[in-house]
Protein backbone atom coordinates (compact mmCIF):
# COMPACT_ATOMS: atom_id res chain seq x y z
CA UNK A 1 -2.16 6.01 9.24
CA UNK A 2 -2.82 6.33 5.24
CA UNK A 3 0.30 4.34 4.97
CA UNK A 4 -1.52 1.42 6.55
CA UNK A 5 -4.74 1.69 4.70
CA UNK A 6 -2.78 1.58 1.76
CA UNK A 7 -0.58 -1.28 2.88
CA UNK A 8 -3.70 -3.37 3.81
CA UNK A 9 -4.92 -2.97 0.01
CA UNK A 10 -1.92 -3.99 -1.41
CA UNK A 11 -0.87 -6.55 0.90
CA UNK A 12 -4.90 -8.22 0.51
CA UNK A 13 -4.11 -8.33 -3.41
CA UNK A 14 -0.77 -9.75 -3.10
CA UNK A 15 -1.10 -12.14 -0.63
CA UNK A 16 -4.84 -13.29 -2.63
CA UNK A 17 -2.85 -13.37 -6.29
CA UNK A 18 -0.01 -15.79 -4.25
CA UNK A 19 2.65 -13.10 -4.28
CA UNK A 20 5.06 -11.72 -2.38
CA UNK A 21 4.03 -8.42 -0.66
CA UNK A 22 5.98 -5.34 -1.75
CA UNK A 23 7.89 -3.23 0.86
CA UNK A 24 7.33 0.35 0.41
CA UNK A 25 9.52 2.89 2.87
CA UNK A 26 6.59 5.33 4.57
CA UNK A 27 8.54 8.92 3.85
CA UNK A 28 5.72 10.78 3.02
CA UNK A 29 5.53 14.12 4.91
CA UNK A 30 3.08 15.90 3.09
CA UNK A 31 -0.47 15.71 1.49
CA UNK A 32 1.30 15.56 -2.37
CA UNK A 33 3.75 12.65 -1.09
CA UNK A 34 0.18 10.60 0.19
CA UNK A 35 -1.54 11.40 -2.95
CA UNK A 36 1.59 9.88 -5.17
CA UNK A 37 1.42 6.56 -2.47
CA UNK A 38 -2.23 6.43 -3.01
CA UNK A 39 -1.73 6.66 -7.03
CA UNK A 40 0.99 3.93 -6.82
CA UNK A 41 -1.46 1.52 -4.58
CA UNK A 42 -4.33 2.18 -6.83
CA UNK A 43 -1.50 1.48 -10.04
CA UNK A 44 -0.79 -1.62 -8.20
CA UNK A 45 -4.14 -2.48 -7.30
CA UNK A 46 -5.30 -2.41 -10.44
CA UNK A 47 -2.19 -4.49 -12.41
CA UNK A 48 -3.34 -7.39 -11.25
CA UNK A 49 -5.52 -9.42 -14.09
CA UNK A 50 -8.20 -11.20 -12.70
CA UNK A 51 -7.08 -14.50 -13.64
CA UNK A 52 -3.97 -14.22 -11.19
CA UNK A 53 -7.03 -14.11 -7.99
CA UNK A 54 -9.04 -17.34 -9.73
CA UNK A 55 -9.44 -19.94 -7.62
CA UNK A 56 -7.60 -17.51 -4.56
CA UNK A 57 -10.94 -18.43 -2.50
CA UNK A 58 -8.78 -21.90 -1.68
CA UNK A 59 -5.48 -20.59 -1.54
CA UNK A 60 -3.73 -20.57 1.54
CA UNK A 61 -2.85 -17.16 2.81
CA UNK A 62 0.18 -16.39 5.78
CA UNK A 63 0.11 -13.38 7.25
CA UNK A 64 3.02 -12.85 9.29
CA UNK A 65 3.05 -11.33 13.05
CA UNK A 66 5.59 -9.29 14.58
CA UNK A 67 5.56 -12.41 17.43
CA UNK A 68 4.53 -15.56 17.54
CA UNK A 69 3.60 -18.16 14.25
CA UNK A 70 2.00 -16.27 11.48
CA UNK A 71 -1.80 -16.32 11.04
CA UNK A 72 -2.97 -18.81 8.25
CA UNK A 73 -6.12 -18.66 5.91
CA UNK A 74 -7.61 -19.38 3.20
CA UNK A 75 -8.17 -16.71 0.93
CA UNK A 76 -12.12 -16.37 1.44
CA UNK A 77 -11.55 -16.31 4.73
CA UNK A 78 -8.62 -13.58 5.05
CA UNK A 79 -10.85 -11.73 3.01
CA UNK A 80 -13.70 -11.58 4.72
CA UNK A 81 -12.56 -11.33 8.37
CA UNK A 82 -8.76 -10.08 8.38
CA UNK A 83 -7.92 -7.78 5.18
CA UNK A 84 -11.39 -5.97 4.77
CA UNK A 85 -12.42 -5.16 8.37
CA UNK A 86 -8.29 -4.53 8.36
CA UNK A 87 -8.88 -1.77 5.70
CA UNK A 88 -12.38 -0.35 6.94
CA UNK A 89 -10.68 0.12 10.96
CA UNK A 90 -7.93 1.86 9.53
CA UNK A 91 -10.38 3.94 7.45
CA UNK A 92 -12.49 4.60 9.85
CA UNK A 93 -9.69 5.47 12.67
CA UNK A 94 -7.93 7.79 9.81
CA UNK A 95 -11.79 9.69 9.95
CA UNK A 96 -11.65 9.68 13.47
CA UNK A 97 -8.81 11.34 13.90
């Protein structure tokens, strides 16, 4: 379930900066192994410069689905009602459990 959280955050950056979204395999087994994959979303998170999300408001966002054509966007609004209510149901469900 972390795996998700943190794929939502670094998917929502990507996709809003007009990049590709890395793939990172999900092999962590213990609470050290989710506490390096948190580190290397928050390194990732935080590499991007701000000028590389200007104007991402307007920028057209694809998020792709397992079946069936991908959901489009623009950035505002995959920001507001895809990636952050993504990130705060996976949050929440992680709590949850």
């Amino acid at each position: 379930m972390l795996q998700l959280l943190f794929d939502g955050a670094k998917g929502a950056v990507a996709r809003l900066s007009g990049q590709e979204v890395p793939s990172w395999a999900d092999t962590e087994v213990t609470l050290d192994d989710l506490l390096a994959r948190l580190q290397k979303t928050r390194d990732y998170v935080n590499g991007f410069k701000p000028e590389q999300l200007n104007g991402s408001e307007q920028r057209e966002v694809t998020v792709p689905r397992r079946q069936g054509d991908p959901f489009k966007f623009n950035g505002e609004d995959f920001l507001r009602f895809f990636a952050t209510p993504n990130l705060y149901f996976h949050a929440t469900t992680l709590y949850a459990l």
